[in-house]
N, C-alpha and C. Protein backbone atom coordinates (compact mmCIF):
# COMPACT_ATOMS: atom_id res chain seq x y z
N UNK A 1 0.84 -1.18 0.00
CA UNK A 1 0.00 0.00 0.00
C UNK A 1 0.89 1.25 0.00
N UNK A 2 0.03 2.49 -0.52
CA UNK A 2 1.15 3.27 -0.75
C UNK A 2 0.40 4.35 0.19
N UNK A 3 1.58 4.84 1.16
CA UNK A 3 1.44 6.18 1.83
C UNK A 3 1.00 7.51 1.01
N UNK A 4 0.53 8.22 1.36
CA UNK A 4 -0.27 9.08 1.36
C UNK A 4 0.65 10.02 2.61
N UNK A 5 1.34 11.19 1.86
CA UNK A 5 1.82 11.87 3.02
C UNK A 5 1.33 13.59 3.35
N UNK A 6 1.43 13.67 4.35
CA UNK A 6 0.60 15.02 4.62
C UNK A 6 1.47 16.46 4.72
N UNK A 7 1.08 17.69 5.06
CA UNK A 7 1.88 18.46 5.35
C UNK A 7 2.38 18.43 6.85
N UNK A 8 2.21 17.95 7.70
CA UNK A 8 2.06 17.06 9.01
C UNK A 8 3.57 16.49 8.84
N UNK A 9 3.41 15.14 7.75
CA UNK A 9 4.47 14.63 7.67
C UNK A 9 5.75 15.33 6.77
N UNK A 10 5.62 16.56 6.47
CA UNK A 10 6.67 17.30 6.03
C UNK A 10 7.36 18.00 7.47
N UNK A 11 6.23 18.35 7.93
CA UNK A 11 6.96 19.00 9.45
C UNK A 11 7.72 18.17 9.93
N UNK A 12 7.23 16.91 10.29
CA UNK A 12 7.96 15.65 10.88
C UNK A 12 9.24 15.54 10.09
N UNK A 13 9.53 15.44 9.10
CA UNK A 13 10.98 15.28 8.48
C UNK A 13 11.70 16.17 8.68
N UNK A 14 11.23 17.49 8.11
CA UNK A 14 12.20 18.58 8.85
C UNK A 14 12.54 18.85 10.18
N UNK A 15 11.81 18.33 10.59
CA UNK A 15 12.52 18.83 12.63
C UNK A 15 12.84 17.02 12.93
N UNK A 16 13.11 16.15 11.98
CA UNK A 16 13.66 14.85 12.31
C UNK A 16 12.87 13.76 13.42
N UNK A 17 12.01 13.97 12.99
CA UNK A 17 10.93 13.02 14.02
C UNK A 17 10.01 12.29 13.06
N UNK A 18 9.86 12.04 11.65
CA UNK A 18 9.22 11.12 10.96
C UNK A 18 9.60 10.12 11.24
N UNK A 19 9.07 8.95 11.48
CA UNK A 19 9.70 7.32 12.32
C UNK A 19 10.75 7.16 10.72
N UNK A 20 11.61 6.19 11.63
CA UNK A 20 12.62 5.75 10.49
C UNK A 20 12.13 5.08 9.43
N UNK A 21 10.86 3.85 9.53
CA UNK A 21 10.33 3.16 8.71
C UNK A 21 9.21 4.03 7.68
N UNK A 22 9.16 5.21 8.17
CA UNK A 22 8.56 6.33 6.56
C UNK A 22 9.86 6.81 5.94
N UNK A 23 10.62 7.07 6.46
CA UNK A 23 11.77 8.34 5.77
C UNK A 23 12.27 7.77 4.13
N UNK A 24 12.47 6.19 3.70
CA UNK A 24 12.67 6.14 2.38
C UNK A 24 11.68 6.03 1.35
N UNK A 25 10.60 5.79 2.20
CA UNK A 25 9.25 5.98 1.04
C UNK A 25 8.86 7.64 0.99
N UNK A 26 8.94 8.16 2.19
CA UNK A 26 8.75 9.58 2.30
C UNK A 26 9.66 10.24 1.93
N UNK A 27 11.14 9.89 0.88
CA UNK A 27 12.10 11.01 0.33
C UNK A 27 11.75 10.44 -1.04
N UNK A 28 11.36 9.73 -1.32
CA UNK A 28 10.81 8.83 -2.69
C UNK A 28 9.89 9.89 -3.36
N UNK A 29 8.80 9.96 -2.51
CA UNK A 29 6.99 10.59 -2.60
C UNK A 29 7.92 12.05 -3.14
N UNK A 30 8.57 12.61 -2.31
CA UNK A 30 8.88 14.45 -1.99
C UNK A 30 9.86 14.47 -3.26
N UNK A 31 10.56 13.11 -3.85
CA UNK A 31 10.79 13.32 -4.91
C UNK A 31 10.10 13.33 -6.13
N UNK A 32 9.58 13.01 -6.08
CA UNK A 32 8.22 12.97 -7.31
C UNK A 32 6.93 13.29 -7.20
N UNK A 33 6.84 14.03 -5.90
CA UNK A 33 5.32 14.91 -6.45
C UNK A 33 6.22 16.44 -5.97
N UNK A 34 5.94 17.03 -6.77
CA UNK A 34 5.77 18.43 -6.94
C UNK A 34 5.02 19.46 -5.67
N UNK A 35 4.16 18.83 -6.13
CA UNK A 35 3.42 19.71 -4.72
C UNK A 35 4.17 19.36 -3.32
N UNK A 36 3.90 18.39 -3.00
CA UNK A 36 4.84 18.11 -1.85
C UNK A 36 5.97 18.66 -1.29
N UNK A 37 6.97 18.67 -2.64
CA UNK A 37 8.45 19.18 -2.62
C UNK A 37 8.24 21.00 -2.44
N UNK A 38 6.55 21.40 -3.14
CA UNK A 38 6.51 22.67 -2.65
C UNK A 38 6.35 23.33 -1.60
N UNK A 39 5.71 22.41 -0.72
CA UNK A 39 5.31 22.62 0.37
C UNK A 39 6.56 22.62 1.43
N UNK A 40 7.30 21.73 0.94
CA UNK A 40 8.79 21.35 1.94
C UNK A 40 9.64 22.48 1.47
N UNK A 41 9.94 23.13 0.48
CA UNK A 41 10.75 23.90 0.72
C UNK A 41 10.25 25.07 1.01
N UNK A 42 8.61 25.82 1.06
CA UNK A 42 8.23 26.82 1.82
C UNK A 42 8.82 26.34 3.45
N UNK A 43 8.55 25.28 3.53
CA UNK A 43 8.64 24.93 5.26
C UNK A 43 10.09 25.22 5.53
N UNK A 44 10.94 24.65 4.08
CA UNK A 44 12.24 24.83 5.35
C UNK A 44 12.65 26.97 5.07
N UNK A 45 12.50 27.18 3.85
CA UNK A 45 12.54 28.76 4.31
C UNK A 45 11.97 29.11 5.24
N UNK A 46 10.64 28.88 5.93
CA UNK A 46 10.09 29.47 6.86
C UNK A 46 11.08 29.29 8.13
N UNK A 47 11.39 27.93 8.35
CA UNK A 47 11.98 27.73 9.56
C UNK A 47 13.37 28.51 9.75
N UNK A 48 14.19 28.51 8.21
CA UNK A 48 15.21 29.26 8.26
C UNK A 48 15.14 30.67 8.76
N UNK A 49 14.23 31.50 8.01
CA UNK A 49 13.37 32.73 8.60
C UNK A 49 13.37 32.73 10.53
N UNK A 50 12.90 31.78 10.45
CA UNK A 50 12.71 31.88 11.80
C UNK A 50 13.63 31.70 12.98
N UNK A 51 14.40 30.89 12.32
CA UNK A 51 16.01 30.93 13.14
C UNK A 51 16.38 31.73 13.54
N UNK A 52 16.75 33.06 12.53
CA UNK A 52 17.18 34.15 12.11
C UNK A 52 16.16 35.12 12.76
N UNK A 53 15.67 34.84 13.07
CA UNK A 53 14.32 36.48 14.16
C UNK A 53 14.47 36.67 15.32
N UNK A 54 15.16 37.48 15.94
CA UNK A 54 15.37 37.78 17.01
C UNK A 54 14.20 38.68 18.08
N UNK A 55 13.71 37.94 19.27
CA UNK A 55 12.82 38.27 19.45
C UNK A 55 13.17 38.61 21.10
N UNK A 56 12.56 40.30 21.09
CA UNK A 56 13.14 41.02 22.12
C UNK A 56 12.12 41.53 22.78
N UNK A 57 11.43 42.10 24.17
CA UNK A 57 10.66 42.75 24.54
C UNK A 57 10.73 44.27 24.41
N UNK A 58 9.67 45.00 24.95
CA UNK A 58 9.38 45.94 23.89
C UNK A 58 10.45 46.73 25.53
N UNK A 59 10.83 48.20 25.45
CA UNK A 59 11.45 48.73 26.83
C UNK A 59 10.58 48.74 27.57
N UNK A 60 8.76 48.97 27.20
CA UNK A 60 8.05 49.49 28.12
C UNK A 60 7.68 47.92 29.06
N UNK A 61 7.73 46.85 28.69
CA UNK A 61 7.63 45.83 29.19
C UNK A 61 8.70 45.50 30.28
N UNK A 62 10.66 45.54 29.68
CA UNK A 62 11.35 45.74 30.32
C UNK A 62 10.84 46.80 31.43
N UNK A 63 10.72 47.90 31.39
CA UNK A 63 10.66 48.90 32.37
C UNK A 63 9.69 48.40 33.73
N UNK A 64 8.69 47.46 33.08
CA UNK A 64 7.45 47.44 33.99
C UNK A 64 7.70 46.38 34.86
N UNK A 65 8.43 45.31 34.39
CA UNK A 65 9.05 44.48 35.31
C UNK A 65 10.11 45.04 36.10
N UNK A 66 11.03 45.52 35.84
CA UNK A 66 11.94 46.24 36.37
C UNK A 66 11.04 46.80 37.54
N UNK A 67 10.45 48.00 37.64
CA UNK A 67 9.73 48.36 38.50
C UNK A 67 8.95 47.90 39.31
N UNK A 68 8.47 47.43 39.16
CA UNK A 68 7.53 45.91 39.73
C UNK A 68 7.91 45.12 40.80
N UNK A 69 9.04 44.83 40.07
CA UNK A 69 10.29 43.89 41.22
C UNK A 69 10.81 44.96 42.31
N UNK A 70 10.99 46.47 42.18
CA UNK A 70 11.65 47.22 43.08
C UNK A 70 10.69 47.36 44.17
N UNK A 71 9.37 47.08 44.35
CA UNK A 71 8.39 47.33 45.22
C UNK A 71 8.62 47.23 45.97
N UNK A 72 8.29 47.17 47.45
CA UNK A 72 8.22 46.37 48.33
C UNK A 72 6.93 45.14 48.72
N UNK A 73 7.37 44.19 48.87
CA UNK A 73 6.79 43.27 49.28
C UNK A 73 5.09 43.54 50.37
N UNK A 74 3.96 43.42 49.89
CA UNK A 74 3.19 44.20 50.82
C UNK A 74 2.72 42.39 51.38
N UNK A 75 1.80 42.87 52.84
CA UNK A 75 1.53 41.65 53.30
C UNK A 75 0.70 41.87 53.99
């Protein structure tokens, strides 16, 4: 029977968690359907993208914790 693979199982290959017993039918499939292979390489730009994003709080957030913490303790 032949697998049927999803965009599910594209995620799974790229972050290396597709079980071992899909990965040569599932590099087979991504070689020969098109769509598939389109979908996998939006995914891995995205992830690359996302590597690359540095994600910082805004100052006013910094500031509010900062302040927050200087309180004193009420009870």
């Amino acid at each position: 029977m032949i697998k049927t693979f999803t965009p599910n199982d594209v995620l799974l290959y790229i972050s290396k968690e597709l079980p071992p017993a899909e990965l040569i039918e599932f590099e087979e499939q991504l070689s020969s359907d098109q769509e598939l292979m389109g979908f996998y390489i939006q995914c891995v730009t995205a992830f690359g993208l996302l590597k690359r994003a540095v994600v910082e709080p805004s100052e006013k957030s910094t500031n509010f914790i900062l302040n927050y913490a200087k309180r004193p303790i009420c009870r």
